[in-house]
PDB file of N, CA and C in Angstrom:
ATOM      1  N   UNK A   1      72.412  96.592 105.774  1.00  0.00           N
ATOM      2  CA  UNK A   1      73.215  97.712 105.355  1.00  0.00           C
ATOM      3  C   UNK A   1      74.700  97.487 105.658  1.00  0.00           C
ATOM      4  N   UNK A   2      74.996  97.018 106.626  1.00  0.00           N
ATOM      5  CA  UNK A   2      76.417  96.493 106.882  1.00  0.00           C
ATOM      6  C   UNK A   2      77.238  95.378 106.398  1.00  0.00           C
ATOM      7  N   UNK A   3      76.314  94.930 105.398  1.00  0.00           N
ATOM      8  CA  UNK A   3      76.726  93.387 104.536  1.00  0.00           C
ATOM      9  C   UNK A   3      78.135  94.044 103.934  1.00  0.00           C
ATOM     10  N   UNK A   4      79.218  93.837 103.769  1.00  0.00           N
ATOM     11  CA  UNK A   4      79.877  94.065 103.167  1.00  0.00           C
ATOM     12  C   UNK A   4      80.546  92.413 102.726  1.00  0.00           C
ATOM     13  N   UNK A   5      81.144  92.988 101.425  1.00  0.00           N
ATOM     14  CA  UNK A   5      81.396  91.578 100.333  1.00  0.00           C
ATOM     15  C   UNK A   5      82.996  91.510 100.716  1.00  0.00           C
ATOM     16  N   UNK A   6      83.333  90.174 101.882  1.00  0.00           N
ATOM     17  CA  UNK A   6      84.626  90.222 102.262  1.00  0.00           C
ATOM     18  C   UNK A   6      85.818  89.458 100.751  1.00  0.00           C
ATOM     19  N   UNK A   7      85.431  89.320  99.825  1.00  0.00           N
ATOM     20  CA  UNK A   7      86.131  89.088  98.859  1.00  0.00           C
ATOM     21  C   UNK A   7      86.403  91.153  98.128  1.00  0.00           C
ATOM     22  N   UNK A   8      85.430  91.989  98.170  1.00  0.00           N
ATOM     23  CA  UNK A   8      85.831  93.258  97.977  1.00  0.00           C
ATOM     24  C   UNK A   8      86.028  93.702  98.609  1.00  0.00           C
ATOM     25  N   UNK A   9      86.415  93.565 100.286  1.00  0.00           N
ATOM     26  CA  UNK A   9      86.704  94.337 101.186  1.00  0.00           C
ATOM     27  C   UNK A   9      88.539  94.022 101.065  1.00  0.00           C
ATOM     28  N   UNK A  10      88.714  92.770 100.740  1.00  0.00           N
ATOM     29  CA  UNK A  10      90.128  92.562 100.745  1.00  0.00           C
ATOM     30  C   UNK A  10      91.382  92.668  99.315  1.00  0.00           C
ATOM     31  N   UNK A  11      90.090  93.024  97.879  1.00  0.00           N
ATOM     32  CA  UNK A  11      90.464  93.749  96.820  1.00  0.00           C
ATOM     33  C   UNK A  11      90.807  95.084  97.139  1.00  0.00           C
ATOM     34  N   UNK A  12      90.453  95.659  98.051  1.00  0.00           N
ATOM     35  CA  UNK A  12      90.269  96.944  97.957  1.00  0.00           C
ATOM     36  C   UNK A  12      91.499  97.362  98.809  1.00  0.00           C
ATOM     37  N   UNK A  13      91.718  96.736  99.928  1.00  0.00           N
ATOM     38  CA  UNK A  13      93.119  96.901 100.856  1.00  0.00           C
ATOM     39  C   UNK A  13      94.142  96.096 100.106  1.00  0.00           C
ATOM     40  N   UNK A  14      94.113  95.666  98.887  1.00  0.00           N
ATOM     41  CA  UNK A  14      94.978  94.796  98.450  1.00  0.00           C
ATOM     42  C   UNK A  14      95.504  95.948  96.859  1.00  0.00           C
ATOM     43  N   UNK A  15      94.642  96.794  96.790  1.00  0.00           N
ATOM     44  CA  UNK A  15      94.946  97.875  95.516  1.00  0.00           C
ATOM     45  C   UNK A  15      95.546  98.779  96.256  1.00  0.00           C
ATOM     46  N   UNK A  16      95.129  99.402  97.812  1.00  0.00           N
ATOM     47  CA  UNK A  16      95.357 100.595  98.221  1.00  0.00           C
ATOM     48  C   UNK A  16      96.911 100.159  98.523  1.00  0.00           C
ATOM     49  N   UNK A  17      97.045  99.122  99.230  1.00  0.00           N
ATOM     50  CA  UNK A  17      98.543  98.590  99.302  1.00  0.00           C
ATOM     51  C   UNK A  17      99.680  99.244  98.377  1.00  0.00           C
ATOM     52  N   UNK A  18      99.171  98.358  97.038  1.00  0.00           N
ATOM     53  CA  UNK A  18      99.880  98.475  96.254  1.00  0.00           C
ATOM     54  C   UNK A  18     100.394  99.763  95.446  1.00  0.00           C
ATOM     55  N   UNK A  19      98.873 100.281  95.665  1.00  0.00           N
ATOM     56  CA  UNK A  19      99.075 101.716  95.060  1.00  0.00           C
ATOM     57  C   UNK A  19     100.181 102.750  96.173  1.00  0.00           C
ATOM     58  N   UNK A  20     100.120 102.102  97.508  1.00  0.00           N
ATOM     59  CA  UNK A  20     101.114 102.943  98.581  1.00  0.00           C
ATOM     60  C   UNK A  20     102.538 102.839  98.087  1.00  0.00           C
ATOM     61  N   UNK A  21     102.787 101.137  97.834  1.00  0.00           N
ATOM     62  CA  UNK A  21     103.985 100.579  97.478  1.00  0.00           C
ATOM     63  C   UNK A  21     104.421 101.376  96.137  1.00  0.00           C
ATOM     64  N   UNK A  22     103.845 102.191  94.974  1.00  0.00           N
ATOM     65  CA  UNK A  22     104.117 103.059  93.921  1.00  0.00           C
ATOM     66  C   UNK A  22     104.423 104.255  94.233  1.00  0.00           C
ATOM     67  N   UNK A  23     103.868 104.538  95.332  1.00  0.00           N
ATOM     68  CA  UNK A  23     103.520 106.500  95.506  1.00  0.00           C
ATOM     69  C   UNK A  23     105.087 106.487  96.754  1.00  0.00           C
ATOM     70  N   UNK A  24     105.472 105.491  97.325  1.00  0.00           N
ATOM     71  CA  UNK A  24     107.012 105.410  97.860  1.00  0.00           C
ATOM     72  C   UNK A  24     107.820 105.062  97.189  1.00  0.00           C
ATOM     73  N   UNK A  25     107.692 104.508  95.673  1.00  0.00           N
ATOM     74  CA  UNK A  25     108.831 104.650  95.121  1.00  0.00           C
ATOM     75  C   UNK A  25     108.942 105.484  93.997  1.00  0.00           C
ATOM     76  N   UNK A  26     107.918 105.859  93.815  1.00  0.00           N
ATOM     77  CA  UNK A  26     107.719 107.283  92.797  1.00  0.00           C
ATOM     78  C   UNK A  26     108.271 108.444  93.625  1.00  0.00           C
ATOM     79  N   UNK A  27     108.152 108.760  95.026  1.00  0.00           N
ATOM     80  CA  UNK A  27     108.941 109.806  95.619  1.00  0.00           C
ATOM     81  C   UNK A  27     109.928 109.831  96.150  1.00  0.00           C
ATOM     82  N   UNK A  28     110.762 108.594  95.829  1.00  0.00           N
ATOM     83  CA  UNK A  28     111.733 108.157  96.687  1.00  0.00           C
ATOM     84  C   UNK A  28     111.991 107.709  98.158  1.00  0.00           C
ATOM     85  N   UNK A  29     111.134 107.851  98.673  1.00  0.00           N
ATOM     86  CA  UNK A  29     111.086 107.704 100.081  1.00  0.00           C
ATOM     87  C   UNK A  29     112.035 106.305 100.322  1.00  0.00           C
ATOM     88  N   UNK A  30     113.235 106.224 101.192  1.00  0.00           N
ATOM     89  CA  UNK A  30     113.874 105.232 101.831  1.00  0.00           C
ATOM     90  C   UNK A  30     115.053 105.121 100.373  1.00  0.00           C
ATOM     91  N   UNK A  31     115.245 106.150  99.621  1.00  0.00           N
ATOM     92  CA  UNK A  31     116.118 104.923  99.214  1.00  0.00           C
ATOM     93  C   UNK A  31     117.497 106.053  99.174  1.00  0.00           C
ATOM     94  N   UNK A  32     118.406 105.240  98.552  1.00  0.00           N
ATOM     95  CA  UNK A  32     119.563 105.974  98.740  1.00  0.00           C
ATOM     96  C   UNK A  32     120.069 107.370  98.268  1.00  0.00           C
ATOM     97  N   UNK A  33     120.789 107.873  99.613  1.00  0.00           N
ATOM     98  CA  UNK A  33     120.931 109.477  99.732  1.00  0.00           C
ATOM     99  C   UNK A  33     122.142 109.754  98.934  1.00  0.00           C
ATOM    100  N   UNK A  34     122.655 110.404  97.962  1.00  0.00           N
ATOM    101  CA  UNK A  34     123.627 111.260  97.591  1.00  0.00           C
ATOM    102  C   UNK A  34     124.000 112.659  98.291  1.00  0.00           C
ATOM    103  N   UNK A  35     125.534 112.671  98.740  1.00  0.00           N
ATOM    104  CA  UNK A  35     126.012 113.675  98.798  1.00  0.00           C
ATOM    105  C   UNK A  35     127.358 114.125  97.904  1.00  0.00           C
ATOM    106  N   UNK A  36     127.999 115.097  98.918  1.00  0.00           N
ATOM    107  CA  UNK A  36     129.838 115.428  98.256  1.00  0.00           C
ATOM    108  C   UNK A  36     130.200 114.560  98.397  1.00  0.00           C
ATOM    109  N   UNK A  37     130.345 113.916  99.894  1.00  0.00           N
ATOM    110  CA  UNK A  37     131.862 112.688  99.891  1.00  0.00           C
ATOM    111  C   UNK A  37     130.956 111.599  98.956  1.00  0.00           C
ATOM    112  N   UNK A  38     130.105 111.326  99.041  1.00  0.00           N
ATOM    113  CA  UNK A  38     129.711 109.788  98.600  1.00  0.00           C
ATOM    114  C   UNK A  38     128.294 109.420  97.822  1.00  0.00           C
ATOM    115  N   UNK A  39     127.963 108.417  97.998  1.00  0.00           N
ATOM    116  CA  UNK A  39     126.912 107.741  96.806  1.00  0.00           C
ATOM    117  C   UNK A  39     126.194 107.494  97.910  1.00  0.00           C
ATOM    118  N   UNK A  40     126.571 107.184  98.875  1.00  0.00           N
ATOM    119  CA  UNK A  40     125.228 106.605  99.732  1.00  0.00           C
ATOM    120  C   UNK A  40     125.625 107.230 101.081  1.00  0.00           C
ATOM    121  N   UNK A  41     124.963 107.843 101.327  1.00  0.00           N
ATOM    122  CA  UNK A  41     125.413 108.744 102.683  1.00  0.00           C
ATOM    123  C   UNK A  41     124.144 108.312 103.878  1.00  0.00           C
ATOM    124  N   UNK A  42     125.017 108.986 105.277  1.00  0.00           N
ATOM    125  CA  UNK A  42     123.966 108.773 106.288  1.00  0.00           C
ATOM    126  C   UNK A  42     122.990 109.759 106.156  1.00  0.00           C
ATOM    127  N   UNK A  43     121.638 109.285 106.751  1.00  0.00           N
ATOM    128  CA  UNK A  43     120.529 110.368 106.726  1.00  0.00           C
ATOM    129  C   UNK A  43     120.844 111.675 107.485  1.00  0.00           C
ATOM    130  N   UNK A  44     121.682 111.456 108.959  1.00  0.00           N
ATOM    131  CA  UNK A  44     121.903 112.408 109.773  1.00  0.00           C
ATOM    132  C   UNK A  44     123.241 112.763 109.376  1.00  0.00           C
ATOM    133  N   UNK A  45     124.104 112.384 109.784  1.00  0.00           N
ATOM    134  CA  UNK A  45     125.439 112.978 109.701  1.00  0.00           C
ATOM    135  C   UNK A  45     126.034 113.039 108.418  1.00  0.00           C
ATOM    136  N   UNK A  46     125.633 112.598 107.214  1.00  0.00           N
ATOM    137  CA  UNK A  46     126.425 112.701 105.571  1.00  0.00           C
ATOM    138  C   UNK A  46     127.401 111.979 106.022  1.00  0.00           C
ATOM    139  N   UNK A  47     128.339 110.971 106.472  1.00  0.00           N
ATOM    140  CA  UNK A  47     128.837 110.043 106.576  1.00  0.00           C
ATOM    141  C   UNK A  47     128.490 109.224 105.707  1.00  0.00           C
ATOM    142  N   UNK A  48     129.482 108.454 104.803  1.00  0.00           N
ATOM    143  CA  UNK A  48     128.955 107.358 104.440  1.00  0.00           C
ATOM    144  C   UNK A  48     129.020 105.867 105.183  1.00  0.00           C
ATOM    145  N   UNK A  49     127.738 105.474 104.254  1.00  0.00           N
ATOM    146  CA  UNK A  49     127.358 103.932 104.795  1.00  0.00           C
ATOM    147  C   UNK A  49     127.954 102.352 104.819  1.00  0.00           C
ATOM    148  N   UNK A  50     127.823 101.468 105.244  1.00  0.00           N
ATOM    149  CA  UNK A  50     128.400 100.757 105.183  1.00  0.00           C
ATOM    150  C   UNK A  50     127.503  99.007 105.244  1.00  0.00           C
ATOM    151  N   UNK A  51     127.569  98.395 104.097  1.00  0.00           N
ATOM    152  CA  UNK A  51     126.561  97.487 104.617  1.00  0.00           C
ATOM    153  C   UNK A  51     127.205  96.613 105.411  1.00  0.00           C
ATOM    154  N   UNK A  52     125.847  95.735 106.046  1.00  0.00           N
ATOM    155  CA  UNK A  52     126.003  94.714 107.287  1.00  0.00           C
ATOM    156  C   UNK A  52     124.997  93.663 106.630  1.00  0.00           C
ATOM    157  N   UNK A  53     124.957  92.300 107.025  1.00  0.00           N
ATOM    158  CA  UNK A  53     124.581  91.601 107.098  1.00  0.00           C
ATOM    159  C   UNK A  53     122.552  91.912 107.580  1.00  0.00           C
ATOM    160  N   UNK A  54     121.755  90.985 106.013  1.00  0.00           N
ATOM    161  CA  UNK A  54     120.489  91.508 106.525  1.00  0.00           C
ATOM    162  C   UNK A  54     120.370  90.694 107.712  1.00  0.00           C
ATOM    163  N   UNK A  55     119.119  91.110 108.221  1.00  0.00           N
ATOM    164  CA  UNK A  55     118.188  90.477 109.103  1.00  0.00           C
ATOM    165  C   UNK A  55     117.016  89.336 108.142  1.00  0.00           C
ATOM    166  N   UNK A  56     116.507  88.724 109.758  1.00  0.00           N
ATOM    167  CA  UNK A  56     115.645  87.915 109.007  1.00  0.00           C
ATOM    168  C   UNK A  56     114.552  88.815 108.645  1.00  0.00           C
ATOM    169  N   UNK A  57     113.692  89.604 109.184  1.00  0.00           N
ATOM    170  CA  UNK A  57     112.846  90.533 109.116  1.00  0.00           C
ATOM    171  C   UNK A  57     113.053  91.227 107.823  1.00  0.00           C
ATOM    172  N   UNK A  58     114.565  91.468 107.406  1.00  0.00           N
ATOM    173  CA  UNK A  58     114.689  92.272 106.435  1.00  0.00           C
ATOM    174  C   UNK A  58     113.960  91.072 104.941  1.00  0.00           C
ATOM    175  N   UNK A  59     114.321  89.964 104.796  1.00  0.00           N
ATOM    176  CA  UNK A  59     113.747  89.430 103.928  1.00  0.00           C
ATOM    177  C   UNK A  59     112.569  89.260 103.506  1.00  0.00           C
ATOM    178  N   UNK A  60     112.009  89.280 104.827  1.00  0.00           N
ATOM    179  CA  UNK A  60     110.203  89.120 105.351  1.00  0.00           C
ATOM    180  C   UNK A  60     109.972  90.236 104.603  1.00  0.00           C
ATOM    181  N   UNK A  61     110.630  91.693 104.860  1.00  0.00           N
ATOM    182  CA  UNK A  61     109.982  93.134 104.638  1.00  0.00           C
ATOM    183  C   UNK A  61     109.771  92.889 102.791  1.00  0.00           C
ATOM    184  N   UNK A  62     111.281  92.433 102.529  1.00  0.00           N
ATOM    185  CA  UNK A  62     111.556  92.496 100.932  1.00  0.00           C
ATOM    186  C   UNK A  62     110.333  91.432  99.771  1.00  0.00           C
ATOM    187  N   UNK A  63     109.736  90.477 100.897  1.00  0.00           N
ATOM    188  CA  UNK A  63     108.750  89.811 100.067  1.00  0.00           C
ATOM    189  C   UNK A  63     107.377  90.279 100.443  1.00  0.00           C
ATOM    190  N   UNK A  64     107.025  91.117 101.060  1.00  0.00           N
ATOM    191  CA  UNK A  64     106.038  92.014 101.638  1.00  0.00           C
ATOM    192  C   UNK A  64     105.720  93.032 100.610  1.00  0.00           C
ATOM    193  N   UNK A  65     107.339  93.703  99.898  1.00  0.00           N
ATOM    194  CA  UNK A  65     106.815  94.917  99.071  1.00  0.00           C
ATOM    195  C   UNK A  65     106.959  94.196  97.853  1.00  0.00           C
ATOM    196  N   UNK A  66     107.110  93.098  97.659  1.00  0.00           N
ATOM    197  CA  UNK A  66     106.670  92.040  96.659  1.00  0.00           C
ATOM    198  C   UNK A  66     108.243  92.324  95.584  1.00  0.00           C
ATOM    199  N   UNK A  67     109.109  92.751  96.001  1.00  0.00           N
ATOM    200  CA  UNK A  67     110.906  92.575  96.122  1.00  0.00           C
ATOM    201  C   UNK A  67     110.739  94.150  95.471  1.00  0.00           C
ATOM    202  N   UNK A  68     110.069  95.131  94.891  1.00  0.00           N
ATOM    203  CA  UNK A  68     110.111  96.091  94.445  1.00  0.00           C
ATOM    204  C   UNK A  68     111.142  97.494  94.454  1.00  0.00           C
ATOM    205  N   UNK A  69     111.445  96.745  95.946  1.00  0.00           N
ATOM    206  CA  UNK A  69     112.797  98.010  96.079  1.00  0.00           C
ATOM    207  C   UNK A  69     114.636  97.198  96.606  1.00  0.00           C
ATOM    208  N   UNK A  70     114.182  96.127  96.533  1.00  0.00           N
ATOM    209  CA  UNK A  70     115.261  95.268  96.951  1.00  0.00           C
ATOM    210  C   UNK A  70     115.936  96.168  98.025  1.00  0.00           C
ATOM    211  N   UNK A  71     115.408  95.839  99.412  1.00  0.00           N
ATOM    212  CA  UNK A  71     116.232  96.539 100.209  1.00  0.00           C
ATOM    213  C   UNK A  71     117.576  95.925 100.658  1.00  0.00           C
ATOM    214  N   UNK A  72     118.141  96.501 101.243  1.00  0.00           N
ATOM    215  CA  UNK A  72     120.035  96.203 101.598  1.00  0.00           C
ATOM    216  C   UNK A  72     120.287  97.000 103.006  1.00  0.00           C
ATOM    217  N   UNK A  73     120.622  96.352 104.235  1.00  0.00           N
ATOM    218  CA  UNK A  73     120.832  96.935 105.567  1.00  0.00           C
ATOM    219  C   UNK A  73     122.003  97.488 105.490  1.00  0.00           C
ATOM    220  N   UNK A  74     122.050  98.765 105.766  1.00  0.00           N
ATOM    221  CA  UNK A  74     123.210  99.331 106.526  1.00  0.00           C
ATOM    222  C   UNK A  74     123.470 100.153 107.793  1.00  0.00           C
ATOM    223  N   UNK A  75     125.203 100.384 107.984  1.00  0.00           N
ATOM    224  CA  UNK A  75     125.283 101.566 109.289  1.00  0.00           C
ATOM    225  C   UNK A  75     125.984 102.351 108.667  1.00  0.00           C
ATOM    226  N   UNK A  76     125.847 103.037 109.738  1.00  0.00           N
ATOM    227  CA  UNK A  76     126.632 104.146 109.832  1.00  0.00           C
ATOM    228  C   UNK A  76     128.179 103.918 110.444  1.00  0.00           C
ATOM    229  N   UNK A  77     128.915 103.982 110.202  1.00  0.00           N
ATOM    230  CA  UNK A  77     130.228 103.949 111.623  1.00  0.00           C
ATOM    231  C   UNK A  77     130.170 105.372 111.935  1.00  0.00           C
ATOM    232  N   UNK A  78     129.765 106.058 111.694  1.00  0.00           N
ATOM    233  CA  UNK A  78     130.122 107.510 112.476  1.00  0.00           C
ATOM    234  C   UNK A  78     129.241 107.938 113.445  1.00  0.00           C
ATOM    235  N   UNK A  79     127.980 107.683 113.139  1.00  0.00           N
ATOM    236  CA  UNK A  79     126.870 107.848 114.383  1.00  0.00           C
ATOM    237  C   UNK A  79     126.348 107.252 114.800  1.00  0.00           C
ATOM    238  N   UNK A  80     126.326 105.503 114.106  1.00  0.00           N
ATOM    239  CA  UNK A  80     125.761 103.955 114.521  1.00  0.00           C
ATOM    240  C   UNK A  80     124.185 104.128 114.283  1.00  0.00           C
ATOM    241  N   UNK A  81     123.706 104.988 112.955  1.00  0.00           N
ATOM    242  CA  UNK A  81     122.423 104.577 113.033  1.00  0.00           C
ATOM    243  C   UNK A  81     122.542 103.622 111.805  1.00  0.00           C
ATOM    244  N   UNK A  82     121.839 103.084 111.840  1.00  0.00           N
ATOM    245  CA  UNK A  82     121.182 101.307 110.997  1.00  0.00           C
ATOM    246  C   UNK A  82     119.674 101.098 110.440  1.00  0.00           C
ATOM    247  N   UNK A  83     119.528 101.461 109.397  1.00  0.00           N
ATOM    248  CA  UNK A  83     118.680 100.826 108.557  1.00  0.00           C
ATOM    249  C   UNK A  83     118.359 100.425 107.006  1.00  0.00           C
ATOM    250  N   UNK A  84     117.205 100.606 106.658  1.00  0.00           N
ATOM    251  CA  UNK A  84     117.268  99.619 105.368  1.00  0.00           C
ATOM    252  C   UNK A  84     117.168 100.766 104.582  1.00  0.00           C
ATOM    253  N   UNK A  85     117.784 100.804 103.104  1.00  0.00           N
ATOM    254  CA  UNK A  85     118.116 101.889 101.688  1.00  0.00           C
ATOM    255  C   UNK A  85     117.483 100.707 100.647  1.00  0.00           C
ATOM    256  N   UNK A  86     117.051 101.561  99.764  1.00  0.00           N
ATOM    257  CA  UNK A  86     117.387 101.240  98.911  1.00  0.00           C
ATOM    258  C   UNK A  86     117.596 101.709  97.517  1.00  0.00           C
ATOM    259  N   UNK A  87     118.070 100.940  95.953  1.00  0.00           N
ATOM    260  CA  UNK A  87     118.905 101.774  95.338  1.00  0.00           C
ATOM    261  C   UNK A  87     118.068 101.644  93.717  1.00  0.00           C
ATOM    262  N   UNK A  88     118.693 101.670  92.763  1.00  0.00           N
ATOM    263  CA  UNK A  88     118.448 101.483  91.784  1.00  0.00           C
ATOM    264  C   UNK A  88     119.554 100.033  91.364  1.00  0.00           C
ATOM    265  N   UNK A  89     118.942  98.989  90.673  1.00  0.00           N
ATOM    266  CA  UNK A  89     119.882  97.815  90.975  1.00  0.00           C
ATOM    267  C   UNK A  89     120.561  98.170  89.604  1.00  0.00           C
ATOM    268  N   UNK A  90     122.179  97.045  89.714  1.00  0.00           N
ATOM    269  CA  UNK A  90     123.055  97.635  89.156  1.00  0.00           C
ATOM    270  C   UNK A  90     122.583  96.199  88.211  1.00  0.00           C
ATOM    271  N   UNK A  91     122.782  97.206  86.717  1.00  0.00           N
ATOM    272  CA  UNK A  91     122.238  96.887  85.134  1.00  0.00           C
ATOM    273  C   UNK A  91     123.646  96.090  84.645  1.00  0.00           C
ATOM    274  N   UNK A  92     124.758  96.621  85.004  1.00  0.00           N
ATOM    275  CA  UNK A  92     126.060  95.827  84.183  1.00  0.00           C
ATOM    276  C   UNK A  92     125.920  96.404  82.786  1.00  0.00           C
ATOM    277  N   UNK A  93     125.478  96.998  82.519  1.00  0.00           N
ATOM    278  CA  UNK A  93     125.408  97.742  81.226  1.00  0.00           C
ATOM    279  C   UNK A  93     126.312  99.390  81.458  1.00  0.00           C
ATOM    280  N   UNK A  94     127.294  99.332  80.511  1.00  0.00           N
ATOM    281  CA  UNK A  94     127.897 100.751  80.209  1.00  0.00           C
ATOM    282  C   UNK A  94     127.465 101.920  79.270  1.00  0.00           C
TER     283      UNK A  94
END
């Protein structure tokens, strides 16, 4: 009764994944905040952001969600919090 088929045990965490990786970017979750002053504001203070240089981790993360949200590190200078946004990438089209 406990046989389970480890080729469908790892289809199955390999759909739910993916299907997570849709349902966070279908609701936006993590990506960039609009306010008054700016296009990309801090989560806490509405300050805007400022990018920094990624991490290695950050690349790791970006081939993990299989590049889907192309993340980009930033701070804050006003309250020093730091993490990853991301945006809608820019088309070059007017």
């Amino acid at each position: 009764m406990n046989n389970l088929d480890p080729f469908l045990c790892i289809t199955l965490v390999f759909i739910a994944y993916f299907i997570l990786l849709i349902i966070i970017k279908k609701f936006n979750i993590g990506k960039k905040i609009s306010c008054k002053n700016c296009d990309n504001c801090c989560p806490y203070c509405e300050e805007a952001l400022e990018r920094i240089k990624r991490l290695k981790k950050d690349y790791l993360f970006n081939y993990l969600t299989f590049q889907m949200f192309d993340f980009k590190r930033y701070k804050c200078m006003n309250c020093a919090w730091e993490g990853l946004k991301w945006g809608k990438p820019f088309s070059g089209n007017f």
